[in-house]
N, C-alpha and C. Protein backbone atom coordinates (compact mmCIF):
# COMPACT_ATOMS: atom_id res chain seq x y z
N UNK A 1 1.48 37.10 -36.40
CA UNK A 1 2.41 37.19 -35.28
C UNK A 1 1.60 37.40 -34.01
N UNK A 2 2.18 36.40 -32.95
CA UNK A 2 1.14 36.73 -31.44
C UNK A 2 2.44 37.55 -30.90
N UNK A 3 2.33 38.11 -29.53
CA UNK A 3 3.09 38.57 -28.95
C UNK A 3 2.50 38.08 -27.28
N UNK A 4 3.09 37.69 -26.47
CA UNK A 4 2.46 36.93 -25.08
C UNK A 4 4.11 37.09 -23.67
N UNK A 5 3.71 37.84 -23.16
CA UNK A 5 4.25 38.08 -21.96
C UNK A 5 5.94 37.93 -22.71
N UNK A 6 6.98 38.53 -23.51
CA UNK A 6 8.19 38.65 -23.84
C UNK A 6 8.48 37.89 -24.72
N UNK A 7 7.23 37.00 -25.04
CA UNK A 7 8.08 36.11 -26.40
C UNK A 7 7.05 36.53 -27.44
N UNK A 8 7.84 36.29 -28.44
CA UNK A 8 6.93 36.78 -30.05
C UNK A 8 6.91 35.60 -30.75
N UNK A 9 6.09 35.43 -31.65
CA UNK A 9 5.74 33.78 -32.54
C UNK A 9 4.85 34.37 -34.41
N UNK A 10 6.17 33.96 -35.04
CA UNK A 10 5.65 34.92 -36.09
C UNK A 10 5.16 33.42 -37.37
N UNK A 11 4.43 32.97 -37.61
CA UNK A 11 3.56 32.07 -38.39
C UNK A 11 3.95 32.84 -40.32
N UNK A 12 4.45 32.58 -40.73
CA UNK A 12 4.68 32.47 -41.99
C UNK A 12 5.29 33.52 -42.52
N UNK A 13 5.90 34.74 -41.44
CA UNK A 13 6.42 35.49 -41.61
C UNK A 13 7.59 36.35 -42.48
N UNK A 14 8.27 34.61 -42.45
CA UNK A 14 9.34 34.49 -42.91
C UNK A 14 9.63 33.71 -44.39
N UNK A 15 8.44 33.31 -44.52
CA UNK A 15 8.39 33.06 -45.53
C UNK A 15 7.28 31.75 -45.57
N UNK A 16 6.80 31.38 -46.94
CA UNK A 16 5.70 30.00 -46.57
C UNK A 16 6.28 28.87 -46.27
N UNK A 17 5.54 28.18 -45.02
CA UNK A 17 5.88 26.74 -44.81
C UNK A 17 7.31 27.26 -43.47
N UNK A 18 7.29 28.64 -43.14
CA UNK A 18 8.33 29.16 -42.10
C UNK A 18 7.83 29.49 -40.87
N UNK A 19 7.96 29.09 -39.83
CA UNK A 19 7.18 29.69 -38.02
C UNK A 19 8.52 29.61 -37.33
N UNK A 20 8.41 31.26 -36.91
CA UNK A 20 9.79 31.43 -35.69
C UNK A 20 9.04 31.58 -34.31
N UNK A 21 9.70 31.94 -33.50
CA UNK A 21 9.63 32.03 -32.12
C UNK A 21 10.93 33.03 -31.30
N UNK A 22 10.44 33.38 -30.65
CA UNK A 22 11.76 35.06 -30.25
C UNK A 22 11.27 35.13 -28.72
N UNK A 23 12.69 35.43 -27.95
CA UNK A 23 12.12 36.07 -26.59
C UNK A 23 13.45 37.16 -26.33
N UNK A 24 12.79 37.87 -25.24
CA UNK A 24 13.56 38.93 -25.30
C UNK A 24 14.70 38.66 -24.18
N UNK A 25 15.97 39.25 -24.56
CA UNK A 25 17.20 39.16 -23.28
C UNK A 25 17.07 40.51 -22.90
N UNK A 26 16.87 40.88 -21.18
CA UNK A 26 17.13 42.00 -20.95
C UNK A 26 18.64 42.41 -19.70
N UNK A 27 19.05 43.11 -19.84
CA UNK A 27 20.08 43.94 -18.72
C UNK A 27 19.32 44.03 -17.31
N UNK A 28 19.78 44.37 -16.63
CA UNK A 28 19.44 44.19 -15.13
C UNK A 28 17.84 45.55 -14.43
N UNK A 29 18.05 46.50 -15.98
CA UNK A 29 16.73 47.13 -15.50
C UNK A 29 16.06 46.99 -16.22
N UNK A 30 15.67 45.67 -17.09
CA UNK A 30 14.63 45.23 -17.61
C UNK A 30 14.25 45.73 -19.07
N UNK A 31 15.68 46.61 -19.44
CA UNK A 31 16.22 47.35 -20.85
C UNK A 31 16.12 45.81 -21.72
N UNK A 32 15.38 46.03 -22.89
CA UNK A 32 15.87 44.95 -23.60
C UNK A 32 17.17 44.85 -24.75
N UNK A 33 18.08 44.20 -24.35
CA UNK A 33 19.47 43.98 -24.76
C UNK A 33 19.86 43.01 -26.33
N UNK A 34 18.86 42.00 -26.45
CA UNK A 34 18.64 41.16 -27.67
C UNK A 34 17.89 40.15 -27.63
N UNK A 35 17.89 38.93 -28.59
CA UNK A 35 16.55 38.32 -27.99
C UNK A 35 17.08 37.01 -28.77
N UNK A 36 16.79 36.00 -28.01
CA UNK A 36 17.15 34.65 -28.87
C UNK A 36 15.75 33.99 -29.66
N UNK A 37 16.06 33.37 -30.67
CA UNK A 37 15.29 32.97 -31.98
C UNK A 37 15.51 32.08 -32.46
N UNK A 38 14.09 31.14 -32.72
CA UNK A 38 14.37 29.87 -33.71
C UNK A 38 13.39 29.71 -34.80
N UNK A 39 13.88 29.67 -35.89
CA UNK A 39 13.23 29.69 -36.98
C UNK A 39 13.06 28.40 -37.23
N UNK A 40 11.88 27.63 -37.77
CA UNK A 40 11.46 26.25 -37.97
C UNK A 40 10.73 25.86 -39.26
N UNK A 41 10.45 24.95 -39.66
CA UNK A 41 9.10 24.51 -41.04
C UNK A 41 8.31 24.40 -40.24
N UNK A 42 6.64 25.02 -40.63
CA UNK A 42 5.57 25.25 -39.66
C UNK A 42 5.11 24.10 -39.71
N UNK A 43 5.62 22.56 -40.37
CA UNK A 43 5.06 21.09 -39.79
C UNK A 43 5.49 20.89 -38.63
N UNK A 44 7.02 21.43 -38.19
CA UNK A 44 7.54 20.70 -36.94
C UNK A 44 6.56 22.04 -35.74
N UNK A 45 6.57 23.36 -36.33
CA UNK A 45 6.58 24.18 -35.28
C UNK A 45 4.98 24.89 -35.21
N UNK A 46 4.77 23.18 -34.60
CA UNK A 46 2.94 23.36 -34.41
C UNK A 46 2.82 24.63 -32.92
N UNK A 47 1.52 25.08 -33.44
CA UNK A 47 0.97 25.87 -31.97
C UNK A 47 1.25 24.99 -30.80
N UNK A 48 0.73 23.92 -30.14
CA UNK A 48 1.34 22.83 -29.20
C UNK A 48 2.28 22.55 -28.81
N UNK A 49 3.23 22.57 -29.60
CA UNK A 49 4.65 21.95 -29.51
C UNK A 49 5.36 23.21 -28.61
N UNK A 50 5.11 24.56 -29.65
CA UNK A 50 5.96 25.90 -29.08
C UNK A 50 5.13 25.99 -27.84
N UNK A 51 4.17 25.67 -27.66
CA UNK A 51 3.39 25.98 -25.90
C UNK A 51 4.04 25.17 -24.96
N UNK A 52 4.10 24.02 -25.50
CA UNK A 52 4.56 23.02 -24.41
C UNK A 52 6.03 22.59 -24.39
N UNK A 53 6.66 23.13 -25.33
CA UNK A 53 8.03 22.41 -25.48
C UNK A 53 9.24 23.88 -25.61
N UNK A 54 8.92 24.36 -27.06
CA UNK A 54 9.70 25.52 -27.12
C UNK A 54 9.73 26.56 -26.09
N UNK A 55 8.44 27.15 -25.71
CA UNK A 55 8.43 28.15 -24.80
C UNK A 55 9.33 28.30 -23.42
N UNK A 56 9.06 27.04 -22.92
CA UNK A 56 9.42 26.77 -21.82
C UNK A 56 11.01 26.75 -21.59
N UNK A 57 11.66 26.25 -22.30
CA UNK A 57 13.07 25.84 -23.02
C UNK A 57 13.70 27.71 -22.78
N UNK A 58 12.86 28.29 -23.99
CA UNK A 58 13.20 29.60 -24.34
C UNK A 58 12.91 30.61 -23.17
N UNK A 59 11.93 30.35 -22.33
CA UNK A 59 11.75 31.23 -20.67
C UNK A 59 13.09 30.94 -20.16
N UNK A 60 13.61 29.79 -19.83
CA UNK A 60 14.62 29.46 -19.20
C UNK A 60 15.61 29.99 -19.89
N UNK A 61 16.01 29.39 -21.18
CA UNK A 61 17.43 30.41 -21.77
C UNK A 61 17.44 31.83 -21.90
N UNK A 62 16.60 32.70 -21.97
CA UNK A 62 15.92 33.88 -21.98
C UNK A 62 16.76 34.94 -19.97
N UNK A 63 16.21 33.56 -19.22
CA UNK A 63 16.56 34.18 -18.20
C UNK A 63 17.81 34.11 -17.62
N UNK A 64 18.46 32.70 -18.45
CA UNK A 64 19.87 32.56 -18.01
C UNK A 64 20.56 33.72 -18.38
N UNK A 65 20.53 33.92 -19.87
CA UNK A 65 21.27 35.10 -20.29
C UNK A 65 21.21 36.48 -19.72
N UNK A 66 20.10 36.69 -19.77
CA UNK A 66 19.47 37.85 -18.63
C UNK A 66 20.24 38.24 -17.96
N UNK A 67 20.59 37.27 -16.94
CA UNK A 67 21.30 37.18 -15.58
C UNK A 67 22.05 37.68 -15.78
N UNK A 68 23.21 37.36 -16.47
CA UNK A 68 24.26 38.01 -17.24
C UNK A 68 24.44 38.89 -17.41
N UNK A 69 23.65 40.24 -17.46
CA UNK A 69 24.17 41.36 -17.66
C UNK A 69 23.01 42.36 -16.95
């Protein structure tokens, strides 16, 4: 498992041939409230892909929700 500025990335954690990805939702003082998650088969959910594709996706939904409360 890495952990990198609010998102977590857990590599077989979940079981073999399993890679998730997690970021945190927080309330308006930066309390963390819950966190959205996608669990994948570690063929699709290469190191690369979650850098360049998932992360980015998940910063953004991360902050929409945020907003929210």
């Amino acid at each position: 498992m890495w952990v990198n500025g609010g998102d977590a990335a857990d590599l077989r954690g979940l079981g073999e041939g399993i890679n998730s990805e997690a970021f945190a939702v927080k309330e308006y003082t930066g309390y963390v409230i819950g966190a959205i998650t996608m669990p994948g088969p570690s063929f699709r959910f290469l190191k690369e892909l979650i850098d360049k594709e998932i992360i980015p996706l998940f910063v953004e939904g991360a902050a929409r929700e945020s907003e929210k409360f």
